[in-house]
PDB file of N, CA and C in Angstrom:
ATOM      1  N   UNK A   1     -57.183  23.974 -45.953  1.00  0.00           N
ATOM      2  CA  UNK A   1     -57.646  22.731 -45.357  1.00  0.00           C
ATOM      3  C   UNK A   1     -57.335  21.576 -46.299  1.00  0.00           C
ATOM      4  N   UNK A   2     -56.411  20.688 -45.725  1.00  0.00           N
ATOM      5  CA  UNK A   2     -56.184  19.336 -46.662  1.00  0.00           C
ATOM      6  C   UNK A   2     -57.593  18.145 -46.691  1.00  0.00           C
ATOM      7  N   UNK A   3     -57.752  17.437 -47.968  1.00  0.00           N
ATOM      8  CA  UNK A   3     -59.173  16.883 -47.667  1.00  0.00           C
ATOM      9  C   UNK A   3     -58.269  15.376 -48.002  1.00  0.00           C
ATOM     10  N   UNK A   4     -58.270  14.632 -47.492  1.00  0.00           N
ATOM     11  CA  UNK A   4     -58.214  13.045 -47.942  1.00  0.00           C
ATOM     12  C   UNK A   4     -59.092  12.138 -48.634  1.00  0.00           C
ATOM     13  N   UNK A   5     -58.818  11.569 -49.502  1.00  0.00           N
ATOM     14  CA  UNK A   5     -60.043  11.018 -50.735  1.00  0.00           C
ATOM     15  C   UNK A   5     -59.542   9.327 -49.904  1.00  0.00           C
ATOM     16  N   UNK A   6     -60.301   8.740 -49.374  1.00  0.00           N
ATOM     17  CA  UNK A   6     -60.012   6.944 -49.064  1.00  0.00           C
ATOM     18  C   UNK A   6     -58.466   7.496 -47.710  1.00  0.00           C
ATOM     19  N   UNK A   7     -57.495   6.576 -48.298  1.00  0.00           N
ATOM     20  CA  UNK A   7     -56.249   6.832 -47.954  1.00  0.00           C
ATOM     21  C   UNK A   7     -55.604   7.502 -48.669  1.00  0.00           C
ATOM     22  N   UNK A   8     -56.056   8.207 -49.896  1.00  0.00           N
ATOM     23  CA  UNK A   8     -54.961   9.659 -50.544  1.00  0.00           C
ATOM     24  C   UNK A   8     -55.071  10.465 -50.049  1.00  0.00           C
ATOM     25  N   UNK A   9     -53.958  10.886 -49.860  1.00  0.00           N
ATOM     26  CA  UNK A   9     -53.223  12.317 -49.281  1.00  0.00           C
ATOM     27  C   UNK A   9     -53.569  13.347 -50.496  1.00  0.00           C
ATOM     28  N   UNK A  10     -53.946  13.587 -51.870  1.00  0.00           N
ATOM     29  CA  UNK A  10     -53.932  14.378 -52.737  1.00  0.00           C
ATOM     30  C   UNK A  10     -54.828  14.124 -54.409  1.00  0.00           C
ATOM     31  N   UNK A  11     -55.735  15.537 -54.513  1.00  0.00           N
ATOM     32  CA  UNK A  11     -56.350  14.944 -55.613  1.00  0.00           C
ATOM     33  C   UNK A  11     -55.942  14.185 -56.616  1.00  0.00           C
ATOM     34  N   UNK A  12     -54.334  14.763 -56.999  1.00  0.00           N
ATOM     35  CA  UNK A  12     -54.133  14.117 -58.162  1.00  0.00           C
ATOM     36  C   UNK A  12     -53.923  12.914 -57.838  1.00  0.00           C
ATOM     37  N   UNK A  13     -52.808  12.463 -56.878  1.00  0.00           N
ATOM     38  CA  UNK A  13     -52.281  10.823 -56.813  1.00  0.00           C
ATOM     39  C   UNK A  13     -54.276   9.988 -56.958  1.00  0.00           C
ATOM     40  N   UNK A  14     -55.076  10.873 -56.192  1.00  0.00           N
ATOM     41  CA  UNK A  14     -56.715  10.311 -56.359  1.00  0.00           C
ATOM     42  C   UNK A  14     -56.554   9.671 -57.926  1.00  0.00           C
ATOM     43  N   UNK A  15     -56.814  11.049 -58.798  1.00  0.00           N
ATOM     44  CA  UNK A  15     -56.578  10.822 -60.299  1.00  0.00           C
ATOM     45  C   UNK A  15     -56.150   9.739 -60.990  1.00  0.00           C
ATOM     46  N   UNK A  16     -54.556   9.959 -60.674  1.00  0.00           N
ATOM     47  CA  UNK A  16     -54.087   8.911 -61.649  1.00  0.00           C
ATOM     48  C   UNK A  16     -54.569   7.547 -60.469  1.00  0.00           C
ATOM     49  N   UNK A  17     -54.105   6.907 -59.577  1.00  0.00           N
ATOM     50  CA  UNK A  17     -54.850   5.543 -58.877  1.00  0.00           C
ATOM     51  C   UNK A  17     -55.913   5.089 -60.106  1.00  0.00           C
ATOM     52  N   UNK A  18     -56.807   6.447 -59.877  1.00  0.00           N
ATOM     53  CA  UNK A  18     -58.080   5.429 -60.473  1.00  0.00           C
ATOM     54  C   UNK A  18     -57.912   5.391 -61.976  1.00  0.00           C
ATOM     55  N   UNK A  19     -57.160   6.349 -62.794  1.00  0.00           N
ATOM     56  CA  UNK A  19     -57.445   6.231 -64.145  1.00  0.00           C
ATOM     57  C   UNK A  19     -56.557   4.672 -64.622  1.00  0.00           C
ATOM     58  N   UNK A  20     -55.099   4.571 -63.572  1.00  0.00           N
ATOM     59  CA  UNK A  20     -54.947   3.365 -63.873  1.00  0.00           C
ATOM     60  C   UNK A  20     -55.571   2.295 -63.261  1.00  0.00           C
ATOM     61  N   UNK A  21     -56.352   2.328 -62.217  1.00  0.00           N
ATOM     62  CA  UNK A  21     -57.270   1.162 -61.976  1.00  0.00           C
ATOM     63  C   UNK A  21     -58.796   1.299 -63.040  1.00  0.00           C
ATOM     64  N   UNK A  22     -59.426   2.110 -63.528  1.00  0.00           N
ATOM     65  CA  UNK A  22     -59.845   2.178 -64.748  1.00  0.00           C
ATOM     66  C   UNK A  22     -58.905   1.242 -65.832  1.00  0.00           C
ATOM     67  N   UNK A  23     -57.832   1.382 -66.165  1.00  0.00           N
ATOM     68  CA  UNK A  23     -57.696   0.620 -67.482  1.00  0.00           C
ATOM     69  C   UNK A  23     -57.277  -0.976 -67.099  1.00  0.00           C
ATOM     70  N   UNK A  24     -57.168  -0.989 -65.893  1.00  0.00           N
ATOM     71  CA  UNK A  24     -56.999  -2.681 -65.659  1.00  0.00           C
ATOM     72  C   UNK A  24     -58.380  -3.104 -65.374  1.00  0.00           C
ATOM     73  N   UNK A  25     -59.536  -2.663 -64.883  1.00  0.00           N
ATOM     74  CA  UNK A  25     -60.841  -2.790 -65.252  1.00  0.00           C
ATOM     75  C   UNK A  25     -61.154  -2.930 -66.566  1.00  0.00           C
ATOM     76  N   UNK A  26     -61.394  -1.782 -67.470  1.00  0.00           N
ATOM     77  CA  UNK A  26     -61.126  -2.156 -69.232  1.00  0.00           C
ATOM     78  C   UNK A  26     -60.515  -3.253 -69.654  1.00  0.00           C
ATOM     79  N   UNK A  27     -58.922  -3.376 -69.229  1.00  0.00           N
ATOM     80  CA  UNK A  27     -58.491  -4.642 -69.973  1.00  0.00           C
ATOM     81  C   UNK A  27     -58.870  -6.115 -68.749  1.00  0.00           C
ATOM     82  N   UNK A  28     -60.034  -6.237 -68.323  1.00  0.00           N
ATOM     83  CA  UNK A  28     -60.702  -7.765 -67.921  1.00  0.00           C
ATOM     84  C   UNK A  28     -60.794  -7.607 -66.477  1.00  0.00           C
ATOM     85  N   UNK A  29     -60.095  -7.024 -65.316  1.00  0.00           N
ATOM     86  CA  UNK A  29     -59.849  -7.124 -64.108  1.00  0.00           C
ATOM     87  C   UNK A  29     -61.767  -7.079 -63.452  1.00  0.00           C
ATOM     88  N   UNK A  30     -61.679  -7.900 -62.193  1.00  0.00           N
ATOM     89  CA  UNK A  30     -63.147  -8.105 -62.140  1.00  0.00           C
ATOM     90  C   UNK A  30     -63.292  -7.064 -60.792  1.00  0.00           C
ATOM     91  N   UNK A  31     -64.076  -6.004 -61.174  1.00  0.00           N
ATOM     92  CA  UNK A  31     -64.473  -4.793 -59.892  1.00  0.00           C
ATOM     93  C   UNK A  31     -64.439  -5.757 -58.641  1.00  0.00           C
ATOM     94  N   UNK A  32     -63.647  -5.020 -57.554  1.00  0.00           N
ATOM     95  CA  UNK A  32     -63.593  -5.223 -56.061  1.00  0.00           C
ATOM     96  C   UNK A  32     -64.921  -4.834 -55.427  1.00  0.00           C
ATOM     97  N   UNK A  33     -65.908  -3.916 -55.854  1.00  0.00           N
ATOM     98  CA  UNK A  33     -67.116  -3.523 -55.283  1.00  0.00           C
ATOM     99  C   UNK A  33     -68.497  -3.536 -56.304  1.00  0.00           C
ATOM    100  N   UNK A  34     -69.500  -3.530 -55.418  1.00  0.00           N
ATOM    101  CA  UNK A  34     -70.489  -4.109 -56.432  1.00  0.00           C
ATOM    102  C   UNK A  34     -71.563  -2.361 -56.288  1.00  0.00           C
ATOM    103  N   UNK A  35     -71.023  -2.003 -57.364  1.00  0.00           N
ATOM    104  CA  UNK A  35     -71.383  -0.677 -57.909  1.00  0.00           C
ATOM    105  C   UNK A  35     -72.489  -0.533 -58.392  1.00  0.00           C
ATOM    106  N   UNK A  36     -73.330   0.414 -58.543  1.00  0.00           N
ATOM    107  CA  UNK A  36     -74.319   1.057 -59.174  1.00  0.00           C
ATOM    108  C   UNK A  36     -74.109   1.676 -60.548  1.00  0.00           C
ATOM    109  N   UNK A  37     -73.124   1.797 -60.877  1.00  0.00           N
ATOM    110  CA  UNK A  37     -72.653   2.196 -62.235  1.00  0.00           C
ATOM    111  C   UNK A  37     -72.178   1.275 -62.859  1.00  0.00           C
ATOM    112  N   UNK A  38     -72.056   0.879 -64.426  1.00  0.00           N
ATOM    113  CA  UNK A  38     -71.227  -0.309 -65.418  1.00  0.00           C
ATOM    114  C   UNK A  38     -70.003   0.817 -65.442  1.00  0.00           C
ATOM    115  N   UNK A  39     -70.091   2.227 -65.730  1.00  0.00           N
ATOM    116  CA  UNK A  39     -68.963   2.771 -66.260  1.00  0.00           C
ATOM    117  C   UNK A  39     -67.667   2.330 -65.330  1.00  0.00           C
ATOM    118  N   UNK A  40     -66.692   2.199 -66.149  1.00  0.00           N
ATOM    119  CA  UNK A  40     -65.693   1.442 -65.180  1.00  0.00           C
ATOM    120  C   UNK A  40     -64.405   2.610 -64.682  1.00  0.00           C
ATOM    121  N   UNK A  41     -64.855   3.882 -65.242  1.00  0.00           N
ATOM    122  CA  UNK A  41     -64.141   5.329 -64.520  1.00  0.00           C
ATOM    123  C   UNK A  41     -64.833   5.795 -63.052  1.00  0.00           C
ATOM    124  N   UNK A  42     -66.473   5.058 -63.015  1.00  0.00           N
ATOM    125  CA  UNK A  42     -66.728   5.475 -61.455  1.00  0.00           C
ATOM    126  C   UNK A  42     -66.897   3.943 -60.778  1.00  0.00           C
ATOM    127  N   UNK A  43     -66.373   2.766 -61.264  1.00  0.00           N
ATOM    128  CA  UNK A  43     -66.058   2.151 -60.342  1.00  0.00           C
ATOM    129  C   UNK A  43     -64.755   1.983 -59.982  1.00  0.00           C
ATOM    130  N   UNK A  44     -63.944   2.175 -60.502  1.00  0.00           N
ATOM    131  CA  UNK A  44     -62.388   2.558 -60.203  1.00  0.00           C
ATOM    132  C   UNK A  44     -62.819   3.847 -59.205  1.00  0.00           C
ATOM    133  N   UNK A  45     -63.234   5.181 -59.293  1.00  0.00           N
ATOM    134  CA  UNK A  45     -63.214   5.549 -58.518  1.00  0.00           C
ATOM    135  C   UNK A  45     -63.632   5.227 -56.589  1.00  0.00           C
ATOM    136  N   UNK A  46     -64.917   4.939 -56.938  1.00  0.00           N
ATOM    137  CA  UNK A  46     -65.278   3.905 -55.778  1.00  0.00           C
ATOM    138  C   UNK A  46     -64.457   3.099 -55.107  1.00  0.00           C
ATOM    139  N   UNK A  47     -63.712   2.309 -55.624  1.00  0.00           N
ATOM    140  CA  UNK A  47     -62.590   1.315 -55.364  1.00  0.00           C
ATOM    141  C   UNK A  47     -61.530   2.040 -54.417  1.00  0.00           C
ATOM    142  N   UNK A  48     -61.264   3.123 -55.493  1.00  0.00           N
ATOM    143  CA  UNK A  48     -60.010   4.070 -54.432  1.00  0.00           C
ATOM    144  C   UNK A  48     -60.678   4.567 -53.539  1.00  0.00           C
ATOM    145  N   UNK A  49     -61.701   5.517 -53.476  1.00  0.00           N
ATOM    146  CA  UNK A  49     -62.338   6.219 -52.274  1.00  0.00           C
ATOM    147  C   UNK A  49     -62.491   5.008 -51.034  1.00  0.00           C
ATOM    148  N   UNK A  50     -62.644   3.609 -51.033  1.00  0.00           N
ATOM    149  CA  UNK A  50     -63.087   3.334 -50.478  1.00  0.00           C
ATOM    150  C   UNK A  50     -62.115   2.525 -49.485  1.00  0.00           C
ATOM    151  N   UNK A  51     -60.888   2.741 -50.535  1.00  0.00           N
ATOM    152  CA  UNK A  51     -59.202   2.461 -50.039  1.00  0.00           C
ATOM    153  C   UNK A  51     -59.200   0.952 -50.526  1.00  0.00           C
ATOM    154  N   UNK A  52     -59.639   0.379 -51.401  1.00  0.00           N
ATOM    155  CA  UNK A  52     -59.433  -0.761 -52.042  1.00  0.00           C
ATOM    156  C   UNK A  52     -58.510  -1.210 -52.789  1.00  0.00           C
ATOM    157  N   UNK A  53     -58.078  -0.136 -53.674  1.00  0.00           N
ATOM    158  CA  UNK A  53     -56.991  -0.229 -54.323  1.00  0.00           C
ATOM    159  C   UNK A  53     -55.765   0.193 -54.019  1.00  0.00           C
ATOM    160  N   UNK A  54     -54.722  -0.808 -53.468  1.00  0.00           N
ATOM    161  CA  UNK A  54     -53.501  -0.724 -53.259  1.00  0.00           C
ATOM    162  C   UNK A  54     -52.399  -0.033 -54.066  1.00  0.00           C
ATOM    163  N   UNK A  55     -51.851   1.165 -53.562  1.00  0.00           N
ATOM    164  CA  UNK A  55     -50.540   1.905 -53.957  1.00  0.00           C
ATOM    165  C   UNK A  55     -49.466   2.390 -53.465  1.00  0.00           C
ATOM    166  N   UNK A  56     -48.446   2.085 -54.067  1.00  0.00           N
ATOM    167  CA  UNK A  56     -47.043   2.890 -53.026  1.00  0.00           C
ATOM    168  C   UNK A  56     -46.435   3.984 -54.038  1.00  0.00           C
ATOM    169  N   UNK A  57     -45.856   4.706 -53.180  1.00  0.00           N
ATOM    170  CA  UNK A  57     -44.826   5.726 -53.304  1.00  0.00           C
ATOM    171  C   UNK A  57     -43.642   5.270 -52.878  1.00  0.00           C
ATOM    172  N   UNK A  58     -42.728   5.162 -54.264  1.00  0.00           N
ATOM    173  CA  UNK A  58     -41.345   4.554 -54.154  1.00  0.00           C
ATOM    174  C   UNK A  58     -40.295   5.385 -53.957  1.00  0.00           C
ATOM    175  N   UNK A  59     -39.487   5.604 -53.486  1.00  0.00           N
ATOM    176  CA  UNK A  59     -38.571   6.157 -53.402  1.00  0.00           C
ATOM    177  C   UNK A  59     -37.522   6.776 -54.699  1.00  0.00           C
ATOM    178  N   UNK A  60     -37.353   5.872 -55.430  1.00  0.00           N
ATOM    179  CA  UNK A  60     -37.195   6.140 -57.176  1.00  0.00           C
ATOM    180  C   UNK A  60     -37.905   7.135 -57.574  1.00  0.00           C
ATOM    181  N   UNK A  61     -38.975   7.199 -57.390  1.00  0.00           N
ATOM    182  CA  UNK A  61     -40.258   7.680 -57.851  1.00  0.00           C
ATOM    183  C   UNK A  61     -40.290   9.204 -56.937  1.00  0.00           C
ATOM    184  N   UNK A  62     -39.809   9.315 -55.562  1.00  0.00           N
ATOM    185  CA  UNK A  62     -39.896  10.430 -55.187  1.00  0.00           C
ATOM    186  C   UNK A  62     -38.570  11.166 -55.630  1.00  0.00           C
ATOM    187  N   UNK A  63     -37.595  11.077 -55.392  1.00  0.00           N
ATOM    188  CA  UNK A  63     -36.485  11.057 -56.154  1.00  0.00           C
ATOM    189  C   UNK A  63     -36.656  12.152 -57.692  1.00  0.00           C
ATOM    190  N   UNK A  64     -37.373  11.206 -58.467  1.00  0.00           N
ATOM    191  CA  UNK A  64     -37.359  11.081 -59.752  1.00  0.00           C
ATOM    192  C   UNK A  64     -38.063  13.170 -59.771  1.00  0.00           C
ATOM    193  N   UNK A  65     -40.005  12.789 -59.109  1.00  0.00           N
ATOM    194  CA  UNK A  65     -40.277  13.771 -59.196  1.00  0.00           C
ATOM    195  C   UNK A  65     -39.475  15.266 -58.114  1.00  0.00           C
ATOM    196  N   UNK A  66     -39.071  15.213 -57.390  1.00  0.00           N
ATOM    197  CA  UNK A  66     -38.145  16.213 -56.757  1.00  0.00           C
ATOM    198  C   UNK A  66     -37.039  16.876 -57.870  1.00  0.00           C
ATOM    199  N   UNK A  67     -36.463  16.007 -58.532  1.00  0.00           N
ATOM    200  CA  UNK A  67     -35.672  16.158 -59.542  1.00  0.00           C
ATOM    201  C   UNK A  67     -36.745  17.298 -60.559  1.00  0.00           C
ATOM    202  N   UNK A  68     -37.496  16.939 -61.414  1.00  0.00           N
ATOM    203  CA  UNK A  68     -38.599  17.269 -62.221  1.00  0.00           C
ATOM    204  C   UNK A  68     -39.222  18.718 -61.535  1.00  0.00           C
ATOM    205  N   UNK A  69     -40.175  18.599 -60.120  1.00  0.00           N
ATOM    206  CA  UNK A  69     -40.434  19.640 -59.502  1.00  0.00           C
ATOM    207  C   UNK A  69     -40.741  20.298 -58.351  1.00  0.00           C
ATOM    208  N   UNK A  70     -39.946  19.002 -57.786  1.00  0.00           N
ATOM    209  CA  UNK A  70     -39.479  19.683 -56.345  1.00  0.00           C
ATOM    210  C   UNK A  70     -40.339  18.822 -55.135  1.00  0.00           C
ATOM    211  N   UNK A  71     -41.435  18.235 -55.794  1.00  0.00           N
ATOM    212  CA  UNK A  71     -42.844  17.361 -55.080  1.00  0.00           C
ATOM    213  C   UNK A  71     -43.002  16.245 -55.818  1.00  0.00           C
ATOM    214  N   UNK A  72     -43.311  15.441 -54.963  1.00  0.00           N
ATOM    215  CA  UNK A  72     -43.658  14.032 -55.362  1.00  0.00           C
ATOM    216  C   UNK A  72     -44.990  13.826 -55.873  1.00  0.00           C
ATOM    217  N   UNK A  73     -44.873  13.286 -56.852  1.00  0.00           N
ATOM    218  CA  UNK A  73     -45.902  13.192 -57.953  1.00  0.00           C
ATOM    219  C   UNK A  73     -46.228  12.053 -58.266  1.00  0.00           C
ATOM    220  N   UNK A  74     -45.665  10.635 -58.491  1.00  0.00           N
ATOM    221  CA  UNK A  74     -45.785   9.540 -58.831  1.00  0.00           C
ATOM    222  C   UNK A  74     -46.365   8.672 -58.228  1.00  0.00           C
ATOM    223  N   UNK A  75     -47.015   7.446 -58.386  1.00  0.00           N
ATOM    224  CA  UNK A  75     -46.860   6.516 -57.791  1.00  0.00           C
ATOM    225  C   UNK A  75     -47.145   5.258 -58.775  1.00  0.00           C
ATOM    226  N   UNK A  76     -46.971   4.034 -57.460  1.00  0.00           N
ATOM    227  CA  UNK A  76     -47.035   2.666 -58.692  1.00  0.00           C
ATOM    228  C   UNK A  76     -48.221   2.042 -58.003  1.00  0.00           C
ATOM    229  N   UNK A  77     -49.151   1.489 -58.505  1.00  0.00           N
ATOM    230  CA  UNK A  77     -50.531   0.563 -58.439  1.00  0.00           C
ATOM    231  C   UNK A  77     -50.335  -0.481 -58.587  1.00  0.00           C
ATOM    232  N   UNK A  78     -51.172  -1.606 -57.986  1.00  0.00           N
ATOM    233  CA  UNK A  78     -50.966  -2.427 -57.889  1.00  0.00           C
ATOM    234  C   UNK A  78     -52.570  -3.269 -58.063  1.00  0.00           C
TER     235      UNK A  78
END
């Protein structure tokens, strides 16, 4: 059974989204949602679950991982 996290298709792309929306939170970015937590690893998460944070899958990028292992792995945040 496939589970969808927000609009991800997959835990990991979940993962990385938020760990890099985590560090643009860290370096000043002002949270999109008004959270119950300061930690800024579960408001990045929140953000993605809730499909707030914008990401694509580039073609380069699918490319790149097919090459590597056969599945697309990457993406770019925004």
């Amino acid at each position: 059974m496939k589970s969808k996290i927000g609009s991800i298709d997959s835990k990991f792309r979940y993962i990385i989204v938020a760990a890099r929306r985590t560090r643009q939170l860290q370096a000043g970015s002002k949270p999109m949602v008004t959270a119950s937590s300061r930690k800024f690893t579960r408001i990045a998460q929140e953000e993605v679950s809730c499909g707030l944070v914008k990401f694509e899958v580039t073609e380069e990028t699918k490319s790149a991982a097919k090459k590597r292992t056969g599945k697309e792995s990457k993406e770019k945040t925004h």
